[in-house]
N, C-alpha and C. Protein backbone atom coordinates (compact mmCIF):
# COMPACT_ATOMS: atom_id res chain seq x y z
N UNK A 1 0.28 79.78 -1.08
CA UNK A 1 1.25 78.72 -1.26
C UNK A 1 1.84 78.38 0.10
N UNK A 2 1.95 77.32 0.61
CA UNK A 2 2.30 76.75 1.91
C UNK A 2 3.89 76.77 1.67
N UNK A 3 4.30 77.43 3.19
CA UNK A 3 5.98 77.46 3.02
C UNK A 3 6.29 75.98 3.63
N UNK A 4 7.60 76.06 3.67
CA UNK A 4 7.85 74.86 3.95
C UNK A 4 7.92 74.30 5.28
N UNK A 5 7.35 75.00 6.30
CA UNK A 5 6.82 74.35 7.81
C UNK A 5 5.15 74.75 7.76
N UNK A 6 4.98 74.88 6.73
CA UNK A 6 3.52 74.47 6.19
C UNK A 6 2.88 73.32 5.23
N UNK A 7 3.77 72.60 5.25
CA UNK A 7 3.47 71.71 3.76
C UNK A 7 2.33 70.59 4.69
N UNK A 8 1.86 70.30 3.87
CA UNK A 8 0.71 68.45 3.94
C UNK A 8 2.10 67.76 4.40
N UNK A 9 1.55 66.99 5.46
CA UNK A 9 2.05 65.39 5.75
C UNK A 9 1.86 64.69 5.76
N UNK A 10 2.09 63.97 5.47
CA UNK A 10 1.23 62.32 5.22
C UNK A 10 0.77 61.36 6.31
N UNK A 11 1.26 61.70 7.68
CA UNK A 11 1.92 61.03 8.68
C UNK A 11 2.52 60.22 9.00
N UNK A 12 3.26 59.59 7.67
CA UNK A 12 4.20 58.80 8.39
C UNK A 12 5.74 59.55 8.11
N UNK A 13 6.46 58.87 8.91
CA UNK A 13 7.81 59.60 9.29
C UNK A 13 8.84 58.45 8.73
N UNK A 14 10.32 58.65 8.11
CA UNK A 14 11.27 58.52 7.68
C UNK A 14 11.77 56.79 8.86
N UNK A 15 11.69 57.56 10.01
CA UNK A 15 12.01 56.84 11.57
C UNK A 15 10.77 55.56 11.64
N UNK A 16 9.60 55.41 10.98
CA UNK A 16 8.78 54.81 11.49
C UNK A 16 8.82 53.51 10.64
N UNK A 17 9.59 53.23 9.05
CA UNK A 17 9.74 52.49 8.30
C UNK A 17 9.94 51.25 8.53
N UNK A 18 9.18 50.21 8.29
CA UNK A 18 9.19 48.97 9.22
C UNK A 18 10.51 48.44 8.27
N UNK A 19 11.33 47.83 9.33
CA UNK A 19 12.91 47.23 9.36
C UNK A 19 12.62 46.63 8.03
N UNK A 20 13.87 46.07 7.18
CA UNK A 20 13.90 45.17 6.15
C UNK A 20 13.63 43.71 7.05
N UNK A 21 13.02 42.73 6.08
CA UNK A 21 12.76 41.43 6.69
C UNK A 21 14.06 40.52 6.49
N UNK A 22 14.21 39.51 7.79
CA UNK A 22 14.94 38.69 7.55
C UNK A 22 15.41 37.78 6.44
N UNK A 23 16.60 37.77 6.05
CA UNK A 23 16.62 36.84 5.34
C UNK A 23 17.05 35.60 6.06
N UNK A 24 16.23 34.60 5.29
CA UNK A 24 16.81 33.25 5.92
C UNK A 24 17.52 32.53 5.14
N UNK A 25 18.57 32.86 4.32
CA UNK A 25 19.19 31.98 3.39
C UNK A 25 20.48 31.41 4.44
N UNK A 26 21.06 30.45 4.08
CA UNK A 26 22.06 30.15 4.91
C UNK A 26 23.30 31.12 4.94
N UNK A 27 23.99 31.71 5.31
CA UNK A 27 24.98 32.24 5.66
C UNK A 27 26.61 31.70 5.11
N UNK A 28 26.97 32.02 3.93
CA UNK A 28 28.43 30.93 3.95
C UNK A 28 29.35 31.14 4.74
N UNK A 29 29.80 29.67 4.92
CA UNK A 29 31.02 29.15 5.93
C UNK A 29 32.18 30.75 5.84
N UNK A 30 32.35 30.87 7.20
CA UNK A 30 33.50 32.25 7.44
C UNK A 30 34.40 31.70 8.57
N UNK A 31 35.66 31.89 8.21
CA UNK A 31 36.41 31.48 9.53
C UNK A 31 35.95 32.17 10.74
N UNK A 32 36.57 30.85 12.05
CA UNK A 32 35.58 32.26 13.13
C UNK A 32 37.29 32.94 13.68
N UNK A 33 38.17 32.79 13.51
CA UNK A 33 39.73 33.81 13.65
C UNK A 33 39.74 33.98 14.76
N UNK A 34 39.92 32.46 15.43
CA UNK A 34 40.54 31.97 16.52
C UNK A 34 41.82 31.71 15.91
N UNK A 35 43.17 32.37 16.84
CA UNK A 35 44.22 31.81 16.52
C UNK A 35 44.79 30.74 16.98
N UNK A 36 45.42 29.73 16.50
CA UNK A 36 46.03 28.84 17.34
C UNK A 36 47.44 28.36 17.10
N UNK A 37 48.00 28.65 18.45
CA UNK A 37 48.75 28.97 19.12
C UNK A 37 50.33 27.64 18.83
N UNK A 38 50.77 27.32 18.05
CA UNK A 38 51.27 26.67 18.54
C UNK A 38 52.23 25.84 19.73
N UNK A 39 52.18 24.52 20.04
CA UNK A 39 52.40 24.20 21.13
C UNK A 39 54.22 23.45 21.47
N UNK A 40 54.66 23.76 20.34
CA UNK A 40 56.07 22.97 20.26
C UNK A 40 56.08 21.43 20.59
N UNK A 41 54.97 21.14 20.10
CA UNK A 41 54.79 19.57 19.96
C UNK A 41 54.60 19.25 18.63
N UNK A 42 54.92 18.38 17.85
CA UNK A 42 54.84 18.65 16.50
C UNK A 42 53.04 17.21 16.03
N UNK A 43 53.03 16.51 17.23
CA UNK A 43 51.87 16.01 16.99
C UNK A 43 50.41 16.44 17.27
N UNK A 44 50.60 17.24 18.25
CA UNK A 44 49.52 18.25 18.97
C UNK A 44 49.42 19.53 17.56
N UNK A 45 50.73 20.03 17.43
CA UNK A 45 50.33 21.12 16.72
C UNK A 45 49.42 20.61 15.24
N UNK A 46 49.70 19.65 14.75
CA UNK A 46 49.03 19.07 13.43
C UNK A 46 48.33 18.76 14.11
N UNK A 47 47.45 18.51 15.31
CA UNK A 47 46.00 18.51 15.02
C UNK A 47 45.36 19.32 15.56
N UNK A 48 46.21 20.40 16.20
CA UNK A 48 45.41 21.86 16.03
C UNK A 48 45.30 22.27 15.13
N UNK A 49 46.32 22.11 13.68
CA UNK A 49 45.69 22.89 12.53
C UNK A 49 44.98 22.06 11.87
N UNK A 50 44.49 20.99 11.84
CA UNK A 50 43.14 20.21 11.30
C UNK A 50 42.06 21.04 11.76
N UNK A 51 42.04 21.81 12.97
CA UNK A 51 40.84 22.55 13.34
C UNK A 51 40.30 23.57 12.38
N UNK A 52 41.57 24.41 11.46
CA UNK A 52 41.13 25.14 10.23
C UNK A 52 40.36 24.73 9.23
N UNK A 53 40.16 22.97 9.05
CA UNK A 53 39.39 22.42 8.44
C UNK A 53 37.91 22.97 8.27
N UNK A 54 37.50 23.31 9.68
CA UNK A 54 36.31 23.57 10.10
C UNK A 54 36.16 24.80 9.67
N UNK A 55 36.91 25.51 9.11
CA UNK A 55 36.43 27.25 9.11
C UNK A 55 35.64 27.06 7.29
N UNK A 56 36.21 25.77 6.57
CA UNK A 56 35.48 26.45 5.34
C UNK A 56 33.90 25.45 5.11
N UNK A 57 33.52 25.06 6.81
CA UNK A 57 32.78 23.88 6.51
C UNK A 57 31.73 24.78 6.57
N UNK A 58 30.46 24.74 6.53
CA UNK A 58 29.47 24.87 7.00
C UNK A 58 28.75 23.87 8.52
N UNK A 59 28.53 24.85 9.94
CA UNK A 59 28.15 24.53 10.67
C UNK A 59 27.78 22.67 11.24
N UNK A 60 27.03 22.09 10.45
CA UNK A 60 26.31 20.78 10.64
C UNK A 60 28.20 19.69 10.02
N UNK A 61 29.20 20.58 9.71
CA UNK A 61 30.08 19.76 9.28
C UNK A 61 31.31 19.40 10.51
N UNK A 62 31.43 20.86 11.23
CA UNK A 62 32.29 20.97 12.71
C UNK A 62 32.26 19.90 13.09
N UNK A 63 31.36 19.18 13.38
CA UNK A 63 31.49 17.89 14.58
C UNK A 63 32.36 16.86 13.92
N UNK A 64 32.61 16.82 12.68
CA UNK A 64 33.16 15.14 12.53
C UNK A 64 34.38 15.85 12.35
N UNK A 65 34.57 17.20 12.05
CA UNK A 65 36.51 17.89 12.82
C UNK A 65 36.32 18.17 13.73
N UNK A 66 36.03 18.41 14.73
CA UNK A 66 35.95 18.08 16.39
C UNK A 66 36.59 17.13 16.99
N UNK A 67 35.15 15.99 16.66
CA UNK A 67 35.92 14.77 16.59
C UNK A 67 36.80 14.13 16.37
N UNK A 68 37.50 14.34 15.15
CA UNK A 68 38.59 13.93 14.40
C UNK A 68 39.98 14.12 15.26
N UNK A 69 39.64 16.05 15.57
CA UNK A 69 40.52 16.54 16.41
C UNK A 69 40.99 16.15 17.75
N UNK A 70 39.88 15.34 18.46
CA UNK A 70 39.62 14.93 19.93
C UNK A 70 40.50 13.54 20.14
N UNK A 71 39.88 12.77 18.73
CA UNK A 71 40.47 11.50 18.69
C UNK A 71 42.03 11.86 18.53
N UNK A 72 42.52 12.43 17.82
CA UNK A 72 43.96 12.49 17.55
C UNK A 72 44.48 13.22 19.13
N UNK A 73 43.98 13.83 19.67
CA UNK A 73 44.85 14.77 20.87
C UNK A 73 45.00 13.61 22.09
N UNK A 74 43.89 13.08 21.57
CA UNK A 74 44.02 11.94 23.07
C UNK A 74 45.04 10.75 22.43
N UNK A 75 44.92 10.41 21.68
CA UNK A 75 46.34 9.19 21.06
C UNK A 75 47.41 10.01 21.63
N UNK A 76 47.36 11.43 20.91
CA UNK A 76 49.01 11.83 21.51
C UNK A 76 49.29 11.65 23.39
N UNK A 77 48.12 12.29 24.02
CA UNK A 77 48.21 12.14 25.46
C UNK A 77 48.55 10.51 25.64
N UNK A 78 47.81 9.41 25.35
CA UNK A 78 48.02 8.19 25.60
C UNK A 78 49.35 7.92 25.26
N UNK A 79 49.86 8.31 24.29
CA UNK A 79 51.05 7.85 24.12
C UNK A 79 52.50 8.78 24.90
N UNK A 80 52.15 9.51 24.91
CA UNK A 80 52.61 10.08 26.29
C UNK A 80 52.67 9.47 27.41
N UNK A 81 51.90 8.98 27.75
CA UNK A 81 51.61 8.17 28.85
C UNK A 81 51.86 6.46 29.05
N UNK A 82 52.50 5.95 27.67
CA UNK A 82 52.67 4.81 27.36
C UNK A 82 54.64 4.69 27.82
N UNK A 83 54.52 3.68 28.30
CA UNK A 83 56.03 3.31 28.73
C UNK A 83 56.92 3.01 27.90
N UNK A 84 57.58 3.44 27.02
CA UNK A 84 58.98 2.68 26.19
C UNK A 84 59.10 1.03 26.33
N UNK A 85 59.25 0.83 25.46
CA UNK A 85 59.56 -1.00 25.22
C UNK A 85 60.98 -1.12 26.01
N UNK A 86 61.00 -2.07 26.54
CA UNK A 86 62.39 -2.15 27.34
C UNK A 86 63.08 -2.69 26.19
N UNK A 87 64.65 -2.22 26.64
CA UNK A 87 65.80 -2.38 25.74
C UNK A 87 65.94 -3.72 24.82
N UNK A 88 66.27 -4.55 24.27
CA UNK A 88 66.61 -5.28 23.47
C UNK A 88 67.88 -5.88 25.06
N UNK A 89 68.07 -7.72 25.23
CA UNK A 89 69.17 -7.95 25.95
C UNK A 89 69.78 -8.41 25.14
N UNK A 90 71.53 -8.02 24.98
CA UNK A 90 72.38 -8.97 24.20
C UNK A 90 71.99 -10.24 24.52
N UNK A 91 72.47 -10.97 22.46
CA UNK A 91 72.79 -12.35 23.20
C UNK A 91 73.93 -12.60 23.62
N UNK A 92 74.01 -13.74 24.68
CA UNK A 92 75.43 -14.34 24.76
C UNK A 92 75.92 -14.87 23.92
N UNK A 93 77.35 -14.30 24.40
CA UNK A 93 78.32 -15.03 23.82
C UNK A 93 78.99 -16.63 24.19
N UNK A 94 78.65 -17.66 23.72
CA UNK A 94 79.33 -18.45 24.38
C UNK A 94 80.50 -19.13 23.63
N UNK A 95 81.34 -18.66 23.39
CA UNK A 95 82.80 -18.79 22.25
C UNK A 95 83.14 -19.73 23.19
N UNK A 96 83.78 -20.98 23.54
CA UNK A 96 84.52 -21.25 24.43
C UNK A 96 86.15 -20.90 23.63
C-alpha cells in the first residue's frame, strides 16, 4: 500500500489551473468617489454637483454631463467677467 509521499500523480498541480476566463459583460455604473469640494460659490457649486449625475450613468453617458458641466462653469466665469449695467439716471425735475 503506497504511503502518502508515495501515492500516483497525475501531474498536474493545484498552481497550474488555467485562470477563470474573462467575463465580458458590461460592468454596472459605480461611483468613481471623487469628492467635490465645495467652492462657496453657490453657482459653481451646483454645477459641480451635476457631476454626480455621471456616477449612476454608464460610461458612453459621461460626455453629455461633462459637457453640460463645462457649459454651465464657463457662463458662470463669463458672467463674472461681464460689467454691471450702469445705474439708472434720475429724471429731472423741472417744477418751475
Amino acid at each position: 500500500m503506497p504511503g502518502p509521499d508515495t501515492a500516483q500523480h497525475d501531474g498536474t498541480d493545484e498552481t497550474d489551473a488555467a485562470p477563470p476566463a474573462p467575463s465580458f459583460d458590461p460592468v454596472p455604473p459605480a461611483p468613481l468617489g471623487v469628492p467635490r469640494t465645495p467652492t462657496g460659490h453657490a453657482g459653481v457649486d451646483t454645477r459641480l454637483e451635476r457631476l454626480a449625475d455621471a456616477d449612476h450613468l454608464a460610461a458612453d453617458g459621461h460626455t453629455e454631463v461633462y459637457e453640460d458641466v463645462h457649459r454651465g462653469l464657463r457662463d458662470e466665469l463669463t458672467a463674472l467677467d461681464a460689467r454691471p449695467a450702469p445705474a439708472p439716471t434720475p429724471a429731472h425735475d423741472n417744477r418751475s
